[in-house]
C-alpha atoms as a PDB file:
ATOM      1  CA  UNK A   1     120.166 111.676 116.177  1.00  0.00           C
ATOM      2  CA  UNK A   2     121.927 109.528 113.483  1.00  0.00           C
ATOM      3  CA  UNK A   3     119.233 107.295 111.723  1.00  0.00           C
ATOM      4  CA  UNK A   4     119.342 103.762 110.876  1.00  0.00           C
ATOM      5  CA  UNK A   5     118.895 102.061 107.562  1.00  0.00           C
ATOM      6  CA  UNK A   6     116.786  98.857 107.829  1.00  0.00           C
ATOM      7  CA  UNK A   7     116.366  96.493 104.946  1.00  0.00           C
ATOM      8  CA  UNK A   8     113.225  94.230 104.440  1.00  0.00           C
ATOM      9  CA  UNK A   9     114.325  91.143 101.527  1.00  0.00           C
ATOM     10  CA  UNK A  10     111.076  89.924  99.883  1.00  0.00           C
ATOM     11  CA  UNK A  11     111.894  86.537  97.775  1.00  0.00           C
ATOM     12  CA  UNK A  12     109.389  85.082  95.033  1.00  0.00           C
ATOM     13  CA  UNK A  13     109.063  82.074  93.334  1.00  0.00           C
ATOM     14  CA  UNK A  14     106.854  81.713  90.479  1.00  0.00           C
ATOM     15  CA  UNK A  15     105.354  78.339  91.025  1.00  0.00           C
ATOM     16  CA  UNK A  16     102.952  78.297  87.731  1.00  0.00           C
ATOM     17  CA  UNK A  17      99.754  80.792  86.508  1.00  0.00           C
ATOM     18  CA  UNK A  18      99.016  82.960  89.504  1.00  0.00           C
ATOM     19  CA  UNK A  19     100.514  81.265  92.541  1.00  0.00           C
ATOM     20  CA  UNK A  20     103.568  82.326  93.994  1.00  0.00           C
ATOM     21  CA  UNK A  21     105.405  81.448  96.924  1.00  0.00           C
ATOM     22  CA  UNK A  22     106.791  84.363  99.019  1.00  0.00           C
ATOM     23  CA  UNK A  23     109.438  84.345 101.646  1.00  0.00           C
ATOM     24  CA  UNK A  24     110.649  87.318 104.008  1.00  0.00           C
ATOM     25  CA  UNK A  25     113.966  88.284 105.469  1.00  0.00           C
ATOM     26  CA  UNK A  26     115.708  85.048 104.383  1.00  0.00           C
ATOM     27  CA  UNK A  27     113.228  83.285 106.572  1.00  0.00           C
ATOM     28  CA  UNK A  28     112.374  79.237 106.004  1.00  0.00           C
ATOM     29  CA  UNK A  29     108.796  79.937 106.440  1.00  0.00           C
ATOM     30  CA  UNK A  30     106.761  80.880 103.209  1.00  0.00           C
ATOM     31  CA  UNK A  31     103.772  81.495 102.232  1.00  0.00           C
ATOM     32  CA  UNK A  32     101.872  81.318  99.052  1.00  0.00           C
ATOM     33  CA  UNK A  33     100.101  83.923  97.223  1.00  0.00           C
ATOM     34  CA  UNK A  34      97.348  83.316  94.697  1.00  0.00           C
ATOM     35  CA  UNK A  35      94.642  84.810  92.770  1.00  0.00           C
ATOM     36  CA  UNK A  36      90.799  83.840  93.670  1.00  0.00           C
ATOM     37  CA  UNK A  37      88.855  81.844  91.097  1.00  0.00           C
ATOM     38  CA  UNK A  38      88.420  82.383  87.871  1.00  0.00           C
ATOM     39  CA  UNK A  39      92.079  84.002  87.548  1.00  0.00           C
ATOM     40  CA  UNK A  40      93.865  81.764  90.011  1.00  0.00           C
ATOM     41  CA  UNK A  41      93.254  78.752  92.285  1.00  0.00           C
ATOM     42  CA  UNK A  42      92.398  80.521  95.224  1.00  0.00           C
ATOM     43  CA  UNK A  43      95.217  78.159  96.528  1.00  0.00           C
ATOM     44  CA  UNK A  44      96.324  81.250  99.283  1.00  0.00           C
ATOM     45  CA  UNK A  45      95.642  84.867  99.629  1.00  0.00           C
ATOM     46  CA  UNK A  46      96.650  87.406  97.087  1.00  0.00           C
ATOM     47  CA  UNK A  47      98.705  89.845  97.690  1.00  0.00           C
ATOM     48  CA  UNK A  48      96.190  92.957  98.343  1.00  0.00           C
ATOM     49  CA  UNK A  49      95.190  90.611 101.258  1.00  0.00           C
ATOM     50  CA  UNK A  50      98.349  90.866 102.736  1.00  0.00           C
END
């Protein structure tokens, strides 16, 4: 049984302090990650959420 090689493309962009915005497999759907209060916004979820 031959296996297969997948690959799984994460893209960040730093958009200032602790929020980033995260897209997934080239996708144009993103989603943005940030810290809770008092390090970040709480603007989105961070990323041990996800």
């Amino acid at each position: 049984m031959a296996s297969e090689e997948n690959t799984f493309i994460t893209e960040l962009s730093w958009i200032g302090g602790y929020e980033f915005k995260a897209k997934f497999n080239g996708s144009d759907m993103s989603i943005l990650i940030d810290e809770p209060e008092p390090l970040g916004r709480g603007a989105g979820p961070n990323a041990s959420r996800l």
